[in-house]
PDB file of N, CA and C in Angstrom:
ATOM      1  N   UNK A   1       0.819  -1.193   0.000  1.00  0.00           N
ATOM      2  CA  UNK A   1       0.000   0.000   0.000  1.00  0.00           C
ATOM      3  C   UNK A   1       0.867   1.263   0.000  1.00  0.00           C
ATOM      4  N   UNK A   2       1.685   1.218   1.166  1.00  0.00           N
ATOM      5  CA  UNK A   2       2.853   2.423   0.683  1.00  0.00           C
ATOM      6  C   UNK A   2       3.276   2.607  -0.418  1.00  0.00           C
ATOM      7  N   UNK A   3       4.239   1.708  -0.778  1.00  0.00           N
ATOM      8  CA  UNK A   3       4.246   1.570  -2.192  1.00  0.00           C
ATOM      9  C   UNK A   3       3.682   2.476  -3.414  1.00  0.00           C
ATOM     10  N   UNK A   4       2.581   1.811  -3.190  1.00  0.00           N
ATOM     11  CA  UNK A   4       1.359   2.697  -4.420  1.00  0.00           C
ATOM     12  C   UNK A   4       1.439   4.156  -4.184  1.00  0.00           C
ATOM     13  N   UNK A   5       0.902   4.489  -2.469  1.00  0.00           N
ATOM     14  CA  UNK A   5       1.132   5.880  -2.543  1.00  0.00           C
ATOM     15  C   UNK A   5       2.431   6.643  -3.163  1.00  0.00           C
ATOM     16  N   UNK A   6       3.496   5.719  -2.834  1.00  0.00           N
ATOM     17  CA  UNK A   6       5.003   6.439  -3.536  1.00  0.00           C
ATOM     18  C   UNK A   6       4.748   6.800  -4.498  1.00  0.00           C
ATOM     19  N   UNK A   7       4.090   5.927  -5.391  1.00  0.00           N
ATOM     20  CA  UNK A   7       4.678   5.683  -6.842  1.00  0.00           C
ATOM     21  C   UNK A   7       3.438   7.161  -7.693  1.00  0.00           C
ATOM     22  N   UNK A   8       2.267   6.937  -6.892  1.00  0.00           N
ATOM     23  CA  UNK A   8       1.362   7.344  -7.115  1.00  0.00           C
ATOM     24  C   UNK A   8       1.649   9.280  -6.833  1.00  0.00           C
ATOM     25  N   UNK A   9       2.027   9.024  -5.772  1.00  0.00           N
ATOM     26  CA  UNK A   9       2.954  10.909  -5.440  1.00  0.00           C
ATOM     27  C   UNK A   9       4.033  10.887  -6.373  1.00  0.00           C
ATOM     28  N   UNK A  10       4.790  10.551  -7.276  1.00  0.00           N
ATOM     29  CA  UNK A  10       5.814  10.246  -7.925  1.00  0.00           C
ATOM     30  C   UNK A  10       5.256  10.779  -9.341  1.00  0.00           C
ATOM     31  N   UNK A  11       3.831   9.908  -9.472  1.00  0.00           N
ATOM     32  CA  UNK A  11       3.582  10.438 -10.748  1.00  0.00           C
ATOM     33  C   UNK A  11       2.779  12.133 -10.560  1.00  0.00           C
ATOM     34  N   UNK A  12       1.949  12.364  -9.763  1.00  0.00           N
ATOM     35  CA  UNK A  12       1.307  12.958  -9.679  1.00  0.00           C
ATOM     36  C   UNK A  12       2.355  14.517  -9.495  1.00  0.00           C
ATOM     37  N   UNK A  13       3.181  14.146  -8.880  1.00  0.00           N
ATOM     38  CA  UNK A  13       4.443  15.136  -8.445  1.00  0.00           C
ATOM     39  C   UNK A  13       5.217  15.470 -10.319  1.00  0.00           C
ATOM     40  N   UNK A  14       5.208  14.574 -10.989  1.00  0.00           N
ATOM     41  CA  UNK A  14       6.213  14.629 -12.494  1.00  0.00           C
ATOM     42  C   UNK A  14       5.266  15.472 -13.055  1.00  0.00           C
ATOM     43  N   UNK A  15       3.671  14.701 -13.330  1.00  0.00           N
ATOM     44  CA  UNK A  15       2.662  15.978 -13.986  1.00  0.00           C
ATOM     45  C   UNK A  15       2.833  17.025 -13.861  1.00  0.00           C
ATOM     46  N   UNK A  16       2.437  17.193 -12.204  1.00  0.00           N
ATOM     47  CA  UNK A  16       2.484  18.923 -12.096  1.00  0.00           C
ATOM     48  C   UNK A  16       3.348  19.766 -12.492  1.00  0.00           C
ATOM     49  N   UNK A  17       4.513  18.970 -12.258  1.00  0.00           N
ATOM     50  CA  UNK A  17       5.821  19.989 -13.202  1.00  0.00           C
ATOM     51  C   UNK A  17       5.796  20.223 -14.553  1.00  0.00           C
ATOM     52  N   UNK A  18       5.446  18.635 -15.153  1.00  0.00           N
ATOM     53  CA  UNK A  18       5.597  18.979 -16.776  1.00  0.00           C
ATOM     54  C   UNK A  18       4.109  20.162 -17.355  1.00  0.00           C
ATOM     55  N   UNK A  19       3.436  20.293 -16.214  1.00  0.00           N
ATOM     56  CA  UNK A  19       2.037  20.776 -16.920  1.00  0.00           C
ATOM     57  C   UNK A  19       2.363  22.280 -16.646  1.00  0.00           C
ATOM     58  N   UNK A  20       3.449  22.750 -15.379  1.00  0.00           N
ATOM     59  CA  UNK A  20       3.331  24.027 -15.107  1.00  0.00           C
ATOM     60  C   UNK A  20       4.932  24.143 -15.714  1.00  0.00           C
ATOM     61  N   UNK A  21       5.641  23.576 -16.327  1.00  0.00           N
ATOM     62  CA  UNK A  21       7.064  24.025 -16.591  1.00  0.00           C
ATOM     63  C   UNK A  21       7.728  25.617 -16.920  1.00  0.00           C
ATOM     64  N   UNK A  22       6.524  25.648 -18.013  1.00  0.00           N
ATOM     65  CA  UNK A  22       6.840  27.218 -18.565  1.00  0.00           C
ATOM     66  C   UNK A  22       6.796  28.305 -16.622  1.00  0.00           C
ATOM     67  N   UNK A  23       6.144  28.268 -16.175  1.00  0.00           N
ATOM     68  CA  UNK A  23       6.088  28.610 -14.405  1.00  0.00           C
ATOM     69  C   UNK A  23       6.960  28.873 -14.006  1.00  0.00           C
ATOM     70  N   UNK A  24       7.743  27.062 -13.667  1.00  0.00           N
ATOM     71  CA  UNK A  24       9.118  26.654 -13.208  1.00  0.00           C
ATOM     72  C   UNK A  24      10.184  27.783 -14.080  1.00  0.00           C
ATOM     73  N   UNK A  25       9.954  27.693 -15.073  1.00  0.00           N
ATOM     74  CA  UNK A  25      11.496  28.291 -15.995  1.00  0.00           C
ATOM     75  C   UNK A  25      11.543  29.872 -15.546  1.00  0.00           C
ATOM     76  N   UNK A  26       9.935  30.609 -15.638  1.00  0.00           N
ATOM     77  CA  UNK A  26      10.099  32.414 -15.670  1.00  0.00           C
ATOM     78  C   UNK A  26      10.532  32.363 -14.188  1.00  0.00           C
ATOM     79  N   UNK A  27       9.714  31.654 -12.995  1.00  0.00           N
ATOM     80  CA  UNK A  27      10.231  31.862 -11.832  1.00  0.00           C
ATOM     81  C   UNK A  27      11.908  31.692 -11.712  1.00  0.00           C
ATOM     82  N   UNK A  28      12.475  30.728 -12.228  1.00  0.00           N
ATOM     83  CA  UNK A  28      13.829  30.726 -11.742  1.00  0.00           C
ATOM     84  C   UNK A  28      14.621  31.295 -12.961  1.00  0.00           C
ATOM     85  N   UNK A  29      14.085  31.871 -13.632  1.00  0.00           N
ATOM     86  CA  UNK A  29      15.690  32.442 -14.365  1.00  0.00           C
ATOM     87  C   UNK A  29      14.927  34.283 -14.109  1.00  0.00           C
ATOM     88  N   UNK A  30      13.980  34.913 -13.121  1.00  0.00           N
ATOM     89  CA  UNK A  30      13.443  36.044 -13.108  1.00  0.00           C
ATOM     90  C   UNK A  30      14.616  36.333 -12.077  1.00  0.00           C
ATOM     91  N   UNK A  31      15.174  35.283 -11.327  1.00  0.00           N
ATOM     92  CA  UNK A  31      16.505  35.895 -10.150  1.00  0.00           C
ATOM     93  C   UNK A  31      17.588  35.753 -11.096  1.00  0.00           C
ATOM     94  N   UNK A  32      19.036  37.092 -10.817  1.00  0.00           N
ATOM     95  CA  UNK A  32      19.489  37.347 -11.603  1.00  0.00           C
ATOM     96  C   UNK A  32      20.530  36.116 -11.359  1.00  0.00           C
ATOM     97  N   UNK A  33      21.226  36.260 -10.103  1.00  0.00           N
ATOM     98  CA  UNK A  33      21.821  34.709 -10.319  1.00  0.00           C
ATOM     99  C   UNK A  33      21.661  33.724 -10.451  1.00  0.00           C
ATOM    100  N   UNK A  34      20.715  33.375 -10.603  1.00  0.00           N
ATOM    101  CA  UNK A  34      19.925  32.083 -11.294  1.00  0.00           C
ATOM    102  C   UNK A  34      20.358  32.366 -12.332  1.00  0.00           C
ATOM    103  N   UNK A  35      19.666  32.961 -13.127  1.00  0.00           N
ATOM    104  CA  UNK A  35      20.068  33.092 -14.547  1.00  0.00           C
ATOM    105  C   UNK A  35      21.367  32.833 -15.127  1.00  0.00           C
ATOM    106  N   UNK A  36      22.247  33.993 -14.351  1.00  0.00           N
ATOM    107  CA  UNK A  36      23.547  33.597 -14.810  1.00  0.00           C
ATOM    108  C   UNK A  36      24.218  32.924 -14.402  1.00  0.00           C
ATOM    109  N   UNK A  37      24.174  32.027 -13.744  1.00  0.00           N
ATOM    110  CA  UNK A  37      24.699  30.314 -13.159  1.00  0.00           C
ATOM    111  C   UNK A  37      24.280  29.350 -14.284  1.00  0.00           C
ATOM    112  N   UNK A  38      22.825  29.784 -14.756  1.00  0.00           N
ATOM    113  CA  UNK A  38      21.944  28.786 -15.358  1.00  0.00           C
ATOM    114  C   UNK A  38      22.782  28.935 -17.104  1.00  0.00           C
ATOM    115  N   UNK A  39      23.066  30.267 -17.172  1.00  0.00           N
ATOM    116  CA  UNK A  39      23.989  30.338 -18.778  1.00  0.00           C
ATOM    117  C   UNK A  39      25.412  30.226 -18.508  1.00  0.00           C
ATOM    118  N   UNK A  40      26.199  30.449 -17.930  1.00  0.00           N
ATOM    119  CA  UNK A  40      27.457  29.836 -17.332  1.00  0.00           C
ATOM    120  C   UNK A  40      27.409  28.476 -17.311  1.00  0.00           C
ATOM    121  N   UNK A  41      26.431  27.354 -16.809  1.00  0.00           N
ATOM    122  CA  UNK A  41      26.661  25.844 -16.790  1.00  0.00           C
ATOM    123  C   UNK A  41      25.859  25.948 -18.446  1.00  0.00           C
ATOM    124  N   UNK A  42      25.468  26.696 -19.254  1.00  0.00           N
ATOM    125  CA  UNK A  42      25.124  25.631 -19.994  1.00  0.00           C
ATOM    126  C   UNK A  42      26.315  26.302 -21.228  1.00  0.00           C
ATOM    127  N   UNK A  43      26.609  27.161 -21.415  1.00  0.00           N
ATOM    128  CA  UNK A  43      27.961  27.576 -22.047  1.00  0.00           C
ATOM    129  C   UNK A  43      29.231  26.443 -21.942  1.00  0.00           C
ATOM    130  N   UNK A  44      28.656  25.622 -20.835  1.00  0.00           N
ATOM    131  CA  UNK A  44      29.825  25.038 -20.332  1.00  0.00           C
ATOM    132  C   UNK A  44      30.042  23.619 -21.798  1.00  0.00           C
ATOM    133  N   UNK A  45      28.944  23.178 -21.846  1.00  0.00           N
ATOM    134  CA  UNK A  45      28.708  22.210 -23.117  1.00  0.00           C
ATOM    135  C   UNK A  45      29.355  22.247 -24.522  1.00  0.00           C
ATOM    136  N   UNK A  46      30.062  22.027 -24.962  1.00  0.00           N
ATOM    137  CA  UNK A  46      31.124  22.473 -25.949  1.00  0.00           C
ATOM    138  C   UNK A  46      29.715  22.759 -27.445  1.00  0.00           C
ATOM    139  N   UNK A  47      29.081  21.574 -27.685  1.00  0.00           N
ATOM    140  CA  UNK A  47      27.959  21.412 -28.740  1.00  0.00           C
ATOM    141  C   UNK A  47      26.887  22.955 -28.382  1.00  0.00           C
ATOM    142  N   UNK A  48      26.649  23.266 -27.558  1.00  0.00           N
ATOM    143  CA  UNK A  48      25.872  24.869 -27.175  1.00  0.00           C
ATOM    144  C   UNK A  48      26.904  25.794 -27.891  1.00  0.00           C
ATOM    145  N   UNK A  49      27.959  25.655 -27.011  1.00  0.00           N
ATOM    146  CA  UNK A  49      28.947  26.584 -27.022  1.00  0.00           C
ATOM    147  C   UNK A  49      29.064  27.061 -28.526  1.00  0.00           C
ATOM    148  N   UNK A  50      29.622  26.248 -29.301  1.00  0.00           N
ATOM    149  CA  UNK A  50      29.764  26.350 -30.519  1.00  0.00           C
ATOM    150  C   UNK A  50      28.598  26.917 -31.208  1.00  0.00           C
ATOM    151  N   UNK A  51      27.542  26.177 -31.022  1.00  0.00           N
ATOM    152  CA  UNK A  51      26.447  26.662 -31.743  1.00  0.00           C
ATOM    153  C   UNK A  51      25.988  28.137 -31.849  1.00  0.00           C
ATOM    154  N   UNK A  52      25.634  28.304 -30.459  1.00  0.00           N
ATOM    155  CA  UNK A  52      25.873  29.717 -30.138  1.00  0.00           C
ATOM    156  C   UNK A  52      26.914  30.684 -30.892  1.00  0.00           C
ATOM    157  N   UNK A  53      28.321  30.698 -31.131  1.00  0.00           N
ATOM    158  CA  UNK A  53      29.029  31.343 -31.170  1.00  0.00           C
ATOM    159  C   UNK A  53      28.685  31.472 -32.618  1.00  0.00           C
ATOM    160  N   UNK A  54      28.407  30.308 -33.433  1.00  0.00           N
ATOM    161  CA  UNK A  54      28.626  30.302 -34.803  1.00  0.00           C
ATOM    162  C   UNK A  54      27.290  31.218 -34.968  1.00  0.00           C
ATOM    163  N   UNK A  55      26.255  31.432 -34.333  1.00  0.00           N
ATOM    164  CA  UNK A  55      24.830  32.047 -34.830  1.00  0.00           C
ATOM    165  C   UNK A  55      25.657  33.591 -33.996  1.00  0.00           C
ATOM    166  N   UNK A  56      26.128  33.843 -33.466  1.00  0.00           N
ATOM    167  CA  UNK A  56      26.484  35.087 -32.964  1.00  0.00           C
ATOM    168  C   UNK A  56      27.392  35.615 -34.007  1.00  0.00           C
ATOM    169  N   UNK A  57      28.877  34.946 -34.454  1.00  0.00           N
ATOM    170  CA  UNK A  57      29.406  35.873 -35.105  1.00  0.00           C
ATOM    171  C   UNK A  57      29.038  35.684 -36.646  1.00  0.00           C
ATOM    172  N   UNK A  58      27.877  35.400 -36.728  1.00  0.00           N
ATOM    173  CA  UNK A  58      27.545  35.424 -38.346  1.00  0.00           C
ATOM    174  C   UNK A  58      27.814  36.524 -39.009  1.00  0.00           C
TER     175      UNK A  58
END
């Protein structure tokens, strides 16, 4: 019976995120260091990195 409840808060917990995501994203990148932690780790990815750079210095 526990169990079920886990699994059952598990799913019910994944929905709510995937249904409110757009939410999740304005709330945490609206703080400024958030943000720039959040583009600092993803700069960090060589395949971004590049991509980025090549659409920037066009």
């Amino acid at each position: 019976m526990q169990r079920l409840l886990f699994i059952l808060g598990i799913v019910f917990g994944v929905t709510s995120l995937f249904n409110n995501k757009f939410r999740l994203f304005n709330a945490f990148l609206s703080n400024k260091w958030l943000r720039r932690l959040s583009v600092a780790l993803v700069m960090r990815i060589p395949a971004v990195r590049e991509k980025m750079m090549h659409q920037m210095l066009r």
